[in-house]
N, C-alpha and C. Protein backbone atom coordinates (compact mmCIF):
# COMPACT_ATOMS: atom_id res chain seq x y z
N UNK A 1 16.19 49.33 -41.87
CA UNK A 1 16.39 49.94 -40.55
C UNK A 1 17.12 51.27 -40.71
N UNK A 2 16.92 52.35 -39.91
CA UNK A 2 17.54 53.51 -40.27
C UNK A 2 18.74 53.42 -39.34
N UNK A 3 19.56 54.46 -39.44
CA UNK A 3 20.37 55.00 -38.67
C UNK A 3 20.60 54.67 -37.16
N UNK A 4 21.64 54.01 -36.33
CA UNK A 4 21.62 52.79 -35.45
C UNK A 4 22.66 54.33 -34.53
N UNK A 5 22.24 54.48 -33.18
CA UNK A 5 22.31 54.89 -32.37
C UNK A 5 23.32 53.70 -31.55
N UNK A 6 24.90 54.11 -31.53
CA UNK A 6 25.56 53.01 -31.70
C UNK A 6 26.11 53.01 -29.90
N UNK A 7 25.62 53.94 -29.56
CA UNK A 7 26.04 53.90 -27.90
C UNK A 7 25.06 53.43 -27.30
N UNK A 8 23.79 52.77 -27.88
CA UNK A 8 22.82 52.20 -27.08
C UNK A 8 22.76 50.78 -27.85
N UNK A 9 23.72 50.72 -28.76
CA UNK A 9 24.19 49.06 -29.87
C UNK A 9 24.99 47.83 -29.26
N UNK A 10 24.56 46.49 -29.24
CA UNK A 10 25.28 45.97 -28.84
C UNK A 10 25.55 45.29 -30.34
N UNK A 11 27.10 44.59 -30.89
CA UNK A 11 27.22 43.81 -32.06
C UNK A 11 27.76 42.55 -31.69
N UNK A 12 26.66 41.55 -32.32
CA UNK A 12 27.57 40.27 -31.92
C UNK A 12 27.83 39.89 -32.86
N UNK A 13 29.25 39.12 -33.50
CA UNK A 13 29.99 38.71 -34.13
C UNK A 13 29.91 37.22 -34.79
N UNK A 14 29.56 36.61 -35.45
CA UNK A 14 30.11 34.92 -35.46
C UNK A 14 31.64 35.04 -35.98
N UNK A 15 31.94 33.84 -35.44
CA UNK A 15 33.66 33.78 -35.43
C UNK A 15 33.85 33.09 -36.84
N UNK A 16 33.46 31.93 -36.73
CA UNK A 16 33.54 30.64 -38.44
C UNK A 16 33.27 31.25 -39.21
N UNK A 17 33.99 31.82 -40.39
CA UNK A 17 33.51 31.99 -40.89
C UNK A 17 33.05 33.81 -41.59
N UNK A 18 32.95 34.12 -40.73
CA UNK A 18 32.71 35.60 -40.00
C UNK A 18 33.81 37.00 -39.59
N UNK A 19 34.70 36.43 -38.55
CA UNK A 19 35.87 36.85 -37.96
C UNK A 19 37.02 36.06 -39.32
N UNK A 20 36.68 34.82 -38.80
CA UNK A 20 37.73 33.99 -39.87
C UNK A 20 37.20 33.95 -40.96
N UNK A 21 38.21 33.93 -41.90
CA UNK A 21 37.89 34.12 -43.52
C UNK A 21 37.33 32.53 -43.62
N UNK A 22 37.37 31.33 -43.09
CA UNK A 22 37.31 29.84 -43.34
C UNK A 22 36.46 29.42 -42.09
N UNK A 23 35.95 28.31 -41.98
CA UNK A 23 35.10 27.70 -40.70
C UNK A 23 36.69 26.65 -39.74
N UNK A 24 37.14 26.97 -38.36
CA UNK A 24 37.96 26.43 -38.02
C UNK A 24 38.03 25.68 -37.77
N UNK A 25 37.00 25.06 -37.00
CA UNK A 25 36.47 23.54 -36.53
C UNK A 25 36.44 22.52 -37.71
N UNK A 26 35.91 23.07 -39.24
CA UNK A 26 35.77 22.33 -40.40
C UNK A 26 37.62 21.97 -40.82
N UNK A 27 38.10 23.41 -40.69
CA UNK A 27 40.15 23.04 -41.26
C UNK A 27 40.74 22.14 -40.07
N UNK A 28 39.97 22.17 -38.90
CA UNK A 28 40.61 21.34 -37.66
C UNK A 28 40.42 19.75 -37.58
N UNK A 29 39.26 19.36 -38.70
CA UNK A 29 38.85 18.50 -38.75
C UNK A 29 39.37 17.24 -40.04
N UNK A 30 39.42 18.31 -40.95
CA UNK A 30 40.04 18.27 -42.50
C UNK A 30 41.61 17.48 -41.83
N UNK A 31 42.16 18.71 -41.11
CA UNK A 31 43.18 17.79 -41.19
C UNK A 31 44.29 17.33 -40.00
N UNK A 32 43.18 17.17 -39.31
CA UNK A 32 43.65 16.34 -37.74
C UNK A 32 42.24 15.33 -37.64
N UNK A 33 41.65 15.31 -38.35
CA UNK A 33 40.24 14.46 -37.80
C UNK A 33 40.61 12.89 -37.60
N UNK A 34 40.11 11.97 -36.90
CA UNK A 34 40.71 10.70 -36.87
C UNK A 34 39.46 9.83 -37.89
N UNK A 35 40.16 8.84 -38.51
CA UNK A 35 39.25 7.72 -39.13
C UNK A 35 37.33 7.85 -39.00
N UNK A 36 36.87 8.30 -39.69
CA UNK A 36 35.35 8.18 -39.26
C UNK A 36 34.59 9.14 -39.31
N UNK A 37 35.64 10.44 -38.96
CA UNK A 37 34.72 11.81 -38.84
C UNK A 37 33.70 12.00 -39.64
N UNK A 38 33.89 11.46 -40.88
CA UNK A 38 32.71 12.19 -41.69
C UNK A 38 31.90 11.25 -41.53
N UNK A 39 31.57 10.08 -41.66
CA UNK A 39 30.43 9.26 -41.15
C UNK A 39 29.44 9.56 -39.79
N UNK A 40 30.87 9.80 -38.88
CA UNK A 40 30.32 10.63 -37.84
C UNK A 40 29.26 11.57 -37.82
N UNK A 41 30.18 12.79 -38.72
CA UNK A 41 29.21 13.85 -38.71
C UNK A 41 27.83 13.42 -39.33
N UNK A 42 27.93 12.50 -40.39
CA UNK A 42 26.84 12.49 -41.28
C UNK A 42 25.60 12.12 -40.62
N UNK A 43 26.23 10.95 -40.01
CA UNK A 43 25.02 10.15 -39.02
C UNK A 43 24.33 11.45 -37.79
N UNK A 44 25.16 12.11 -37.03
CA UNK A 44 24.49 13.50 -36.56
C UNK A 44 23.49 14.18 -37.01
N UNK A 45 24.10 14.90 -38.39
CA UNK A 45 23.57 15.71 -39.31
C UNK A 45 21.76 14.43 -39.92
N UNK A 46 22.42 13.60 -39.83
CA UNK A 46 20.69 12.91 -40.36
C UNK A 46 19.44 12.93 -38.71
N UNK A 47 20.37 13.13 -38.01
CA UNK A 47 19.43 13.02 -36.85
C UNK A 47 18.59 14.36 -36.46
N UNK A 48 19.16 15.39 -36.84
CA UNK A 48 18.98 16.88 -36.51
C UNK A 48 19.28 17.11 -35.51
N UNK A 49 20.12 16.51 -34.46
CA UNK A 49 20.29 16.58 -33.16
C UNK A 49 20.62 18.36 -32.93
N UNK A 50 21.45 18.51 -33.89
CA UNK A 50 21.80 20.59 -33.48
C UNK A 50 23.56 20.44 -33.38
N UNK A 51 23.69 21.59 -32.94
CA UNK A 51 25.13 21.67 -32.71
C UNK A 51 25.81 21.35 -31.48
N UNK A 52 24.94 21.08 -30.54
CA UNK A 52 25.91 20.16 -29.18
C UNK A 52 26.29 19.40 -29.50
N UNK A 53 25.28 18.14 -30.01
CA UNK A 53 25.86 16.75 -30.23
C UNK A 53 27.07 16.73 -31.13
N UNK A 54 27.04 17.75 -32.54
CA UNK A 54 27.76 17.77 -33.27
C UNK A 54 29.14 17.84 -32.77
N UNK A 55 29.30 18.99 -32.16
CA UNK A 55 30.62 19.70 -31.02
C UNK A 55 31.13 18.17 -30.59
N UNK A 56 29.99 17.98 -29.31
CA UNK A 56 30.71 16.60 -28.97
C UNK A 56 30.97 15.73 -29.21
N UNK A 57 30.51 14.97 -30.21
CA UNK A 57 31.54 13.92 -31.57
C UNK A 57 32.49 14.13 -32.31
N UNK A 58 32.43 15.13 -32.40
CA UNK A 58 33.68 15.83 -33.31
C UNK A 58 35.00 16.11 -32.79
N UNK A 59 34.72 16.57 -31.23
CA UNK A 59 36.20 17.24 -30.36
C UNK A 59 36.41 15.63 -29.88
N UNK A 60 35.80 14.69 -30.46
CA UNK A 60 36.08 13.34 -29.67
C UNK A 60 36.85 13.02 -30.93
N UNK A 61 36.84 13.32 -31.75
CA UNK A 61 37.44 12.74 -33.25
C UNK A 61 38.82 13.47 -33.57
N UNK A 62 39.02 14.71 -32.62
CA UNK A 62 40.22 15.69 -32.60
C UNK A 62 41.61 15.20 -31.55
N UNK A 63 42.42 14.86 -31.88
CA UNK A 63 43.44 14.24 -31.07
C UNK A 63 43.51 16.20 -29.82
N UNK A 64 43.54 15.92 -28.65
CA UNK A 64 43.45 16.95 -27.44
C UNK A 64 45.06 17.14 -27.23
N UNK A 65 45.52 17.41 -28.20
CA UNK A 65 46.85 17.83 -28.12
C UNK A 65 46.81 19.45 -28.12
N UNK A 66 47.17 20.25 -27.04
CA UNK A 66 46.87 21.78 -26.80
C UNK A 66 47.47 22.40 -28.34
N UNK A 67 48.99 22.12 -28.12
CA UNK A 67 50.04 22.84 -29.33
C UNK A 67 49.72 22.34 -30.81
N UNK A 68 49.15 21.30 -30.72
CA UNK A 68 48.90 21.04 -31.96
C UNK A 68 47.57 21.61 -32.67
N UNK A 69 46.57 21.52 -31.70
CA UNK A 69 45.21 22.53 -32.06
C UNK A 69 45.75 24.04 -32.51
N UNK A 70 46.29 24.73 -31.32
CA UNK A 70 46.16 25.52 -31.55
C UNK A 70 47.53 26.01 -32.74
N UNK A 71 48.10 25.44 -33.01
CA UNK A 71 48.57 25.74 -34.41
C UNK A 71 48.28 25.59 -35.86
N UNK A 72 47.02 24.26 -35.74
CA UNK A 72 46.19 24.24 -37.23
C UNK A 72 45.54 25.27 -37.28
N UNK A 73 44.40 25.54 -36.07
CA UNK A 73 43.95 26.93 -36.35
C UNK A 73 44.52 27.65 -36.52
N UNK A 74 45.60 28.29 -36.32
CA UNK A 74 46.11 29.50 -36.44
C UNK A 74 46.61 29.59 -38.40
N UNK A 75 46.51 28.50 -38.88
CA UNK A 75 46.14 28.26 -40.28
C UNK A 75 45.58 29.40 -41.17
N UNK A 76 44.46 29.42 -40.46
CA UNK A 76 43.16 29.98 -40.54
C UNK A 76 43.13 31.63 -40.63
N UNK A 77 43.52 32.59 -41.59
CA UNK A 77 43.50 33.67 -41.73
C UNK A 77 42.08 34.26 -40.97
N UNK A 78 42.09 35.50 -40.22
CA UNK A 78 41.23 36.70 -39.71
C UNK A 78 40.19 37.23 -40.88
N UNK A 79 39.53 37.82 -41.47
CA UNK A 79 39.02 38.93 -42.15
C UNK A 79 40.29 39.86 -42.10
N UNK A 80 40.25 40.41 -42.89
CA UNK A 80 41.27 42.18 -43.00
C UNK A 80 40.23 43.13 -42.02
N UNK A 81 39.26 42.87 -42.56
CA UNK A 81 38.70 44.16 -41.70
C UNK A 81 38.43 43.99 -40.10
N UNK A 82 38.38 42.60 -39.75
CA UNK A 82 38.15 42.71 -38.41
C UNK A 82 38.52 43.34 -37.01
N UNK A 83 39.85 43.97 -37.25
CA UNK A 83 40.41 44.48 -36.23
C UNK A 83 39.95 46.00 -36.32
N UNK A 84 39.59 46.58 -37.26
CA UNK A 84 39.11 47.83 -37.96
C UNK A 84 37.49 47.82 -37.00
N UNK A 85 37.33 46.96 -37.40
CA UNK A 85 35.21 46.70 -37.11
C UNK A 85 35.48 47.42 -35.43
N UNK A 86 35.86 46.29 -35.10
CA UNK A 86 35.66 46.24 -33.57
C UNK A 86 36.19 47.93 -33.11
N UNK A 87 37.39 48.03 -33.49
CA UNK A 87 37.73 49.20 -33.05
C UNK A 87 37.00 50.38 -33.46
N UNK A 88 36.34 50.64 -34.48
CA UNK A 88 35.31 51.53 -35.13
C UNK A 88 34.23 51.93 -34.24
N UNK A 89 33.60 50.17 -34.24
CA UNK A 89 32.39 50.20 -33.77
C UNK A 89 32.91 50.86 -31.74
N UNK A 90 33.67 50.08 -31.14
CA UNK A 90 33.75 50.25 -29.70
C UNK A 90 34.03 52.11 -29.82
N UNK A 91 34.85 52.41 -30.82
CA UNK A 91 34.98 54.06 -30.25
C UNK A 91 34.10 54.81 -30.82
N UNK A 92 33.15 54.38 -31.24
CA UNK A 92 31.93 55.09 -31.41
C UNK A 92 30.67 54.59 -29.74
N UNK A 93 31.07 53.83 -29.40
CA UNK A 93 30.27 53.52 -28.22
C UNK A 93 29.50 52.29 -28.61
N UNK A 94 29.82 51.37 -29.05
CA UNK A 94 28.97 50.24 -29.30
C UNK A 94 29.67 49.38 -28.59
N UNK A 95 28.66 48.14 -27.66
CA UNK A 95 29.40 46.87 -27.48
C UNK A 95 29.62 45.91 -28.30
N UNK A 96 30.71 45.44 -28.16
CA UNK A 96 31.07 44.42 -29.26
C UNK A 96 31.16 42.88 -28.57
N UNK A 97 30.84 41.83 -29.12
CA UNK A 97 31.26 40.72 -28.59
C UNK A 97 30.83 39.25 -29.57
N UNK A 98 32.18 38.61 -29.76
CA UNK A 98 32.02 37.46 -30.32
C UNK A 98 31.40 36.13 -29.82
N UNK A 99 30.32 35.42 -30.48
CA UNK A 99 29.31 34.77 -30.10
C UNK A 99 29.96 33.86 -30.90
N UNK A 100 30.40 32.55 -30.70
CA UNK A 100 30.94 31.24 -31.11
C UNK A 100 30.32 29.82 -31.06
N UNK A 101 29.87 29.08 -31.60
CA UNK A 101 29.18 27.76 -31.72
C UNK A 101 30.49 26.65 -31.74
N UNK A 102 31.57 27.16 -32.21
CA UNK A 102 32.67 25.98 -32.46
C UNK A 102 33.59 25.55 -31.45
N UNK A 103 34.68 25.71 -31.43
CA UNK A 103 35.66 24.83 -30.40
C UNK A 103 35.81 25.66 -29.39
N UNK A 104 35.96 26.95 -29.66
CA UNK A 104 36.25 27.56 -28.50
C UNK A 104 37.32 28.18 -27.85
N UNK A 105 38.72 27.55 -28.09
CA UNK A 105 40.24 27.93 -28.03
C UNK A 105 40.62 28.84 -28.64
N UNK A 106 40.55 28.31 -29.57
CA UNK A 106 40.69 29.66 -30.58
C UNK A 106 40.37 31.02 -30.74
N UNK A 107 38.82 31.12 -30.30
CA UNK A 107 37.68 32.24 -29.98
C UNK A 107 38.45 32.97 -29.40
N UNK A 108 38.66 32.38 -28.48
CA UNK A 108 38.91 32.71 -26.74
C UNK A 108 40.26 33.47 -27.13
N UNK A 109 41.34 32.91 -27.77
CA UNK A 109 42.54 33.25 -28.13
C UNK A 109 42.92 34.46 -28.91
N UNK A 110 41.90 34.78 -29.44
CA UNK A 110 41.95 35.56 -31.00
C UNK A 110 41.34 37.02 -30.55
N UNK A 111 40.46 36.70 -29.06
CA UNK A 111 39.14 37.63 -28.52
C UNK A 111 39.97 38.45 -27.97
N UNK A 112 41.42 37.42 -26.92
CA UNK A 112 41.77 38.07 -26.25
C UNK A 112 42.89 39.36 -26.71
N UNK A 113 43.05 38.86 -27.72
CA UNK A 113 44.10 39.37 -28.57
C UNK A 113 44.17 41.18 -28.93
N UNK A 114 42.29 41.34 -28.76
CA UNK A 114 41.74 42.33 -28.94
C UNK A 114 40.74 42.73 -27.88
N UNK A 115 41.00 42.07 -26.89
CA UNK A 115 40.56 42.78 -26.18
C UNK A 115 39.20 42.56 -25.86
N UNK A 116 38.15 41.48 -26.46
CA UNK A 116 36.75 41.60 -26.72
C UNK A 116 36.53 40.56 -25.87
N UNK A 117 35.05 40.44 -25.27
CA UNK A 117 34.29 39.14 -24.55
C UNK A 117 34.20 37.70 -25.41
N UNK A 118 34.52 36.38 -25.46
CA UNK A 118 34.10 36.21 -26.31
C UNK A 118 33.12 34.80 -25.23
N UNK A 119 31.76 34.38 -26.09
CA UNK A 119 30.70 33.70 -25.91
C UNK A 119 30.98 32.31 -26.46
N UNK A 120 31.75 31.69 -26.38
CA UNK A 120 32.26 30.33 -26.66
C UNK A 120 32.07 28.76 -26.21
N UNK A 121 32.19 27.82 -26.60
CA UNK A 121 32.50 26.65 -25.79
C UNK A 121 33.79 26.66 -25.53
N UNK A 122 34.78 25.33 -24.16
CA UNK A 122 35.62 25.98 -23.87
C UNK A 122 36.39 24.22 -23.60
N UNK A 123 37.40 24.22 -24.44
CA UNK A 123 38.26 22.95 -23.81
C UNK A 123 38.24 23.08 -22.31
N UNK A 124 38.73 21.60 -21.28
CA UNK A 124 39.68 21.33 -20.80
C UNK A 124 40.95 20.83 -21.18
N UNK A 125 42.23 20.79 -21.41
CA UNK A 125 43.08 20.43 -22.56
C UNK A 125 43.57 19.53 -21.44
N UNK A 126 43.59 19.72 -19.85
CA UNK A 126 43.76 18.76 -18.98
C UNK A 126 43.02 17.25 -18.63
N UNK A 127 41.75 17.70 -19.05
CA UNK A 127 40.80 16.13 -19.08
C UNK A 127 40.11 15.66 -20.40
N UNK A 128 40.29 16.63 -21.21
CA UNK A 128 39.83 16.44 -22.56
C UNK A 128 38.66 16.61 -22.94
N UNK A 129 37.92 17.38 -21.85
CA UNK A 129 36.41 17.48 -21.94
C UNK A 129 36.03 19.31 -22.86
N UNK A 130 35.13 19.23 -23.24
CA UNK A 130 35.14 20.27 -24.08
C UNK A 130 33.72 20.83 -23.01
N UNK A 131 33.77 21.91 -22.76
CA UNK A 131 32.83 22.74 -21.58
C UNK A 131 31.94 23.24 -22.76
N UNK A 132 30.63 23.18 -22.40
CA UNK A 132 29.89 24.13 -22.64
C UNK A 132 29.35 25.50 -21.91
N UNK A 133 29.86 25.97 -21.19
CA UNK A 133 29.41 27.27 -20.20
C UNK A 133 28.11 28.28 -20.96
N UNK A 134 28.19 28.12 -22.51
CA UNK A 134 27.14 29.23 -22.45
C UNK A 134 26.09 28.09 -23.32
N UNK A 135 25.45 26.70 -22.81
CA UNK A 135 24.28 26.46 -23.61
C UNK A 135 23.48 26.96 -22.87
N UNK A 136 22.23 26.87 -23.06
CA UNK A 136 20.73 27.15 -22.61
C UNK A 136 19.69 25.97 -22.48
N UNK A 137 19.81 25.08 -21.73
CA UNK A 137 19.05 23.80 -21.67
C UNK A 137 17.20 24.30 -21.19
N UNK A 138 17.08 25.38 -21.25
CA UNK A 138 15.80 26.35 -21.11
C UNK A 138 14.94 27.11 -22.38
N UNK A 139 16.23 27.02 -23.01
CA UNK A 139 15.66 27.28 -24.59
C UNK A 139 14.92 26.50 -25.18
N UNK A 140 13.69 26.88 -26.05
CA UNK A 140 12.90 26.12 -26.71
C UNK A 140 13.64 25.24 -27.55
N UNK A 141 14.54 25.39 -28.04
CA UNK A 141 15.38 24.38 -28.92
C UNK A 141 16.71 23.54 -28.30
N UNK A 142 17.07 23.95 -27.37
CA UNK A 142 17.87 23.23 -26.35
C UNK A 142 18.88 22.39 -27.49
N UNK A 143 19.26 22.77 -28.43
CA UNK A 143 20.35 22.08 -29.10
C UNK A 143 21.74 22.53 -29.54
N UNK A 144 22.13 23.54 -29.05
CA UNK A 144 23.01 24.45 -29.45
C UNK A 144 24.35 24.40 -28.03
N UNK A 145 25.79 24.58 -28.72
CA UNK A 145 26.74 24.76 -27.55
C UNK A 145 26.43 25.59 -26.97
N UNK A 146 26.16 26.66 -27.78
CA UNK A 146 26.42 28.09 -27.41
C UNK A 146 25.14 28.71 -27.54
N UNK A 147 24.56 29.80 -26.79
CA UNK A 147 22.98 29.57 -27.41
C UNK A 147 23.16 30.78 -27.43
N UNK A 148 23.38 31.85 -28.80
CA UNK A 148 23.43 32.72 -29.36
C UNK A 148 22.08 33.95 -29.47
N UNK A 149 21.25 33.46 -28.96
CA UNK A 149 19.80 34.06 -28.69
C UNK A 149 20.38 34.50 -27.15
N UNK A 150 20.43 34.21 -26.40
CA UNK A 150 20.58 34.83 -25.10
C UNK A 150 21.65 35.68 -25.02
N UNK A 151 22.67 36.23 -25.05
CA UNK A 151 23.00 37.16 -24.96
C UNK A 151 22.61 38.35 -26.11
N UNK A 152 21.59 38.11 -27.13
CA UNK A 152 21.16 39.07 -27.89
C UNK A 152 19.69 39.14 -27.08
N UNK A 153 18.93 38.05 -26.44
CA UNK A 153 17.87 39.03 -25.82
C UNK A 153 17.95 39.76 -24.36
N UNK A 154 19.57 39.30 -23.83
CA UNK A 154 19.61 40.37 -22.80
C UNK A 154 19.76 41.54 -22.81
N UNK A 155 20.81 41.78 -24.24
CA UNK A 155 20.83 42.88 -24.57
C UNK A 155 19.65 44.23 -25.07
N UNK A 156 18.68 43.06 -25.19
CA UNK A 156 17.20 43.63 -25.82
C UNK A 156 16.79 44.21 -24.87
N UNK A 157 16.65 43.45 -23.47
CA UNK A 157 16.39 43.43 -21.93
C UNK A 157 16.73 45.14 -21.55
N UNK A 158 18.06 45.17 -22.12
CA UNK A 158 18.54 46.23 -21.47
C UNK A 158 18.11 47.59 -22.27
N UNK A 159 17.67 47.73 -22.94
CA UNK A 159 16.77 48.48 -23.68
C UNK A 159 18.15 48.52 -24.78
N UNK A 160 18.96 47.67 -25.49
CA UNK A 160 19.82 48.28 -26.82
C UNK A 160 18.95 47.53 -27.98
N UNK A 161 20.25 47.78 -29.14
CA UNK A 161 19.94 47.31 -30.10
C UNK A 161 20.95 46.43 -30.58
N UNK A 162 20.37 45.24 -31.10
CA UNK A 162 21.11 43.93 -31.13
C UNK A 162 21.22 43.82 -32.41
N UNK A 163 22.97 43.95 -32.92
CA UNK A 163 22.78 43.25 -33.76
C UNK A 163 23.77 42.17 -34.43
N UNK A 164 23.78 41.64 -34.87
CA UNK A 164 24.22 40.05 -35.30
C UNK A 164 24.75 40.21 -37.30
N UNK A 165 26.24 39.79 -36.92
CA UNK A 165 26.76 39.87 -38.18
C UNK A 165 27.19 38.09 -38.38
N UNK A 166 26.81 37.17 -39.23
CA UNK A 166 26.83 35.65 -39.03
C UNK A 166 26.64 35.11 -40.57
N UNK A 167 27.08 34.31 -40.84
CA UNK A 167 27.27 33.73 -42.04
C UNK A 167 26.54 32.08 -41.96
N UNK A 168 26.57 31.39 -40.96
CA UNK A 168 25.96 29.66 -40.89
C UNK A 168 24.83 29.51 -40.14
N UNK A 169 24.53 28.10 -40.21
CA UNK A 169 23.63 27.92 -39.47
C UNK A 169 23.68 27.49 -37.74
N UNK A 170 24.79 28.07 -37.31
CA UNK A 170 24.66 28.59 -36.02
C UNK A 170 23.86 29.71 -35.60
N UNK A 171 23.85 30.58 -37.27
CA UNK A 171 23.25 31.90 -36.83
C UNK A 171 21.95 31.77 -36.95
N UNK A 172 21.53 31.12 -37.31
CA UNK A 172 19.81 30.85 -37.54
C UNK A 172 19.25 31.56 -36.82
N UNK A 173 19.23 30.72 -35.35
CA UNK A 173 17.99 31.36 -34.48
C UNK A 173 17.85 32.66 -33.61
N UNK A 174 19.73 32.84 -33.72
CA UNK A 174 20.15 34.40 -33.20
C UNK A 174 19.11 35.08 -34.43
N UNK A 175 19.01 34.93 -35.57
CA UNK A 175 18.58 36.29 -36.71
C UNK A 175 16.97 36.41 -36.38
N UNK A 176 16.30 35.29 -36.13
CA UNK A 176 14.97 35.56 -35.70
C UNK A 176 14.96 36.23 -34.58
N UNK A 177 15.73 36.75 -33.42
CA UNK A 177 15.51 38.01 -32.33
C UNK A 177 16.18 38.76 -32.85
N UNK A 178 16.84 38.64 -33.85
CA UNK A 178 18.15 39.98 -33.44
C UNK A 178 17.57 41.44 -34.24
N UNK A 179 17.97 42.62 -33.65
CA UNK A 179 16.98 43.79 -34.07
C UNK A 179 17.75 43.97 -35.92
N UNK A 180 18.81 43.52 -36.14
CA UNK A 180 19.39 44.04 -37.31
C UNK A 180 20.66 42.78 -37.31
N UNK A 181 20.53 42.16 -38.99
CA UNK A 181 21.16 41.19 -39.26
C UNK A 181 21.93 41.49 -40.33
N UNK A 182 23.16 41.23 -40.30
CA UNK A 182 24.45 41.43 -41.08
C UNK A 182 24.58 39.72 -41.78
N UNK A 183 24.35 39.18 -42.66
CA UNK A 183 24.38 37.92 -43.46
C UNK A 183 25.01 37.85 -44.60
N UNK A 184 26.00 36.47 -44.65
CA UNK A 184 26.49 36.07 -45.90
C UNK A 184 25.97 34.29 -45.86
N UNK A 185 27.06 33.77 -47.03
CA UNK A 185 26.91 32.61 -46.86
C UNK A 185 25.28 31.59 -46.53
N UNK A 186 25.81 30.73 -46.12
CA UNK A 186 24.30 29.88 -45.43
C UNK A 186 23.45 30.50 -44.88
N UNK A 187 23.65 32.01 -44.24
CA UNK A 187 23.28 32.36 -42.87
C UNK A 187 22.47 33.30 -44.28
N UNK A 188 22.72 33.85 -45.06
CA UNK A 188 22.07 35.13 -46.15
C UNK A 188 21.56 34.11 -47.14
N UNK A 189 21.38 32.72 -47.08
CA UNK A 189 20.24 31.87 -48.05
C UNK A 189 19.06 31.48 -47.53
N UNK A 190 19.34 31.54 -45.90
CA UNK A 190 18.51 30.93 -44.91
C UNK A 190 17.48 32.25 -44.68
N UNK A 191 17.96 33.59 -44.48
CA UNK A 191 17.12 34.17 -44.28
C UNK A 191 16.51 34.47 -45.55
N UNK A 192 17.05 34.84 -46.67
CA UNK A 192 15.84 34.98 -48.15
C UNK A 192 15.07 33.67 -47.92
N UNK A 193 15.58 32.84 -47.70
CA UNK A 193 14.43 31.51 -48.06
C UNK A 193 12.98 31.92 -46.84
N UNK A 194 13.27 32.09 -45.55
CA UNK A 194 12.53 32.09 -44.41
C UNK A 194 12.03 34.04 -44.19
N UNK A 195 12.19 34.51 -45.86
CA UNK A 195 11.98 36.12 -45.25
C UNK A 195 12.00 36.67 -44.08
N UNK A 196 13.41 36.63 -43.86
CA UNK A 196 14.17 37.34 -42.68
C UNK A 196 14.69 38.42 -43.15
N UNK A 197 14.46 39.56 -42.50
CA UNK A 197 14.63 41.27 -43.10
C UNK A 197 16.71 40.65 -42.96
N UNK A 198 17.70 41.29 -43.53
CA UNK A 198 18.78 41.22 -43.43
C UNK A 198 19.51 41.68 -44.37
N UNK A 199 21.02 42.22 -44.12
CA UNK A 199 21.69 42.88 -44.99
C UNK A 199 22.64 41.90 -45.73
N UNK A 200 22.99 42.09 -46.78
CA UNK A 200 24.29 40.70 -47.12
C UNK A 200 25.68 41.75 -46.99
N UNK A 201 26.17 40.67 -46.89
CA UNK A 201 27.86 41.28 -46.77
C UNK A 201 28.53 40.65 -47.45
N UNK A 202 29.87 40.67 -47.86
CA UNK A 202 30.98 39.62 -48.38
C UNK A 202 32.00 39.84 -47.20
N UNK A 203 32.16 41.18 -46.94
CA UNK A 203 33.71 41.10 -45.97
C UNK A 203 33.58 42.02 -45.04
N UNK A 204 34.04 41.89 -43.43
CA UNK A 204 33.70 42.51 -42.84
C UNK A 204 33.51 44.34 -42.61
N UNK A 205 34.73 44.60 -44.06
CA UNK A 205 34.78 46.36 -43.88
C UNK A 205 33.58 47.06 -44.58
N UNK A 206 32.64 45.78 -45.11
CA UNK A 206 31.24 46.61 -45.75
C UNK A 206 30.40 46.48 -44.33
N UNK A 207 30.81 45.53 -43.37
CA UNK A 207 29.87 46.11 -41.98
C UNK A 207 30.10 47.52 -41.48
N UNK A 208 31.44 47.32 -41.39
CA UNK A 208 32.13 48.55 -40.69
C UNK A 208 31.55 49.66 -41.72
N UNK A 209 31.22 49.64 -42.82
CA UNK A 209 30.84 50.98 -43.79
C UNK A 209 29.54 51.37 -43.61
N UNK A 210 28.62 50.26 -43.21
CA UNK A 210 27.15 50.12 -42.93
C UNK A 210 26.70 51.17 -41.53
N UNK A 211 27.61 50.45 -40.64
CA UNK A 211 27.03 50.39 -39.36
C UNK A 211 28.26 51.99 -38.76
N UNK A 212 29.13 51.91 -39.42
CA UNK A 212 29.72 53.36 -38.66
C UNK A 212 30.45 54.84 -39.72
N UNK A 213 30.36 53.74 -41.04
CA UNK A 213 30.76 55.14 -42.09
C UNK A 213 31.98 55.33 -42.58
């Protein structure tokens, strides 16, 4: 892809992984998870159910203690470059916004911190229910918390250019729309395997070198 016209760019972010140097939901699980989790997950993971079901067995396996969540995550080191990215990319005229598949608190916490939208699932810490506000039960795949394709094809909608920096397989089905893909990890094996055009990264300041210089 050539040269990205960054005031008509929108960038969406994955957080697991991505933003965070570690997956948070995985360190939240490691070591607050109750008796079972991994059987749990396993039995999921054999079903292919996707990442709703996953979400919702899992935040059921997480004791809903507010202070205590949100202090394992905070465990969880940033990227170095992330605060750099965003600010790069926004004062050059690009939208920025973090697109999240995992818990959600955290997202939300870390987004606000800087200022950014973020696309998350979303505790109640009062009833213990974990919200999904951004799935897509309209999507051909209808399995996802967060359905990471729709706010990259609205952005398409709007005549920009979408693009998606993601490391797992949350990012899957975002990389098949997205106009330009930033990949590491699972997310940069998945597309060589499925020849998906995409860039690899290790850390976020080779985006920031890519995409603004």
């Amino acid at each position: 892809m050539g040269e990205l016209d960054l005031t008509a760019t929108s960038v969406f972010l994955d957080f697991d992984g991505t933003v965070s140097v570690a997956d948070v939901s995985d360190h939240l699980l490691e070591r607050l998870g109750a008796p079972g989790w991994r059987a749990a997950e396993a039995a999921i993971e054999a079903t292919g159910l996707g990442t709703r079901a996953w979400l919702l067995e899992m935040w059921d396996h997480l004791p809903h203690d507010e202070v205590m969540l949100r202090a394992v995550a905070a465990e969880v080191a940033l990227d170095d470059g992330f605060e750099s990215l965003a600010t790069a990319l926004r004062a050059a005229g690009a939208e920025v916004a973090v697109v999240s598949d995992g818990f959600g608190f955290y997202v939300e916490e870390t987004c606000a911190r800087f200022g950014l939208p973020a696309l998350t699932n979303h505790p109640d810490f009062a009833t213990g229910r974990l919200g999904l506000p951004y799935e897509d039960r309209c999507c051909p795949c209808s399995s996802c918390g967060v359905c990471k394709q729709s706010p990259i094809k609205d952005a398409q909608t709007a005549g920009r250019t979408a693009v998606l920096v993601g490391d797992g397989a949350s990012d899957f089905k975002a990389a098949l729309v997205a106009d330009d893909v930033f990949a590491k990890g699972e997310l940069a094996r998945w597309c060589e395997d499925n020849e998906i055009d995409h860039r690899r990264f290790d850390c976020l300041a080779e985006v920031e070198q890519a995409l603004v210089g």
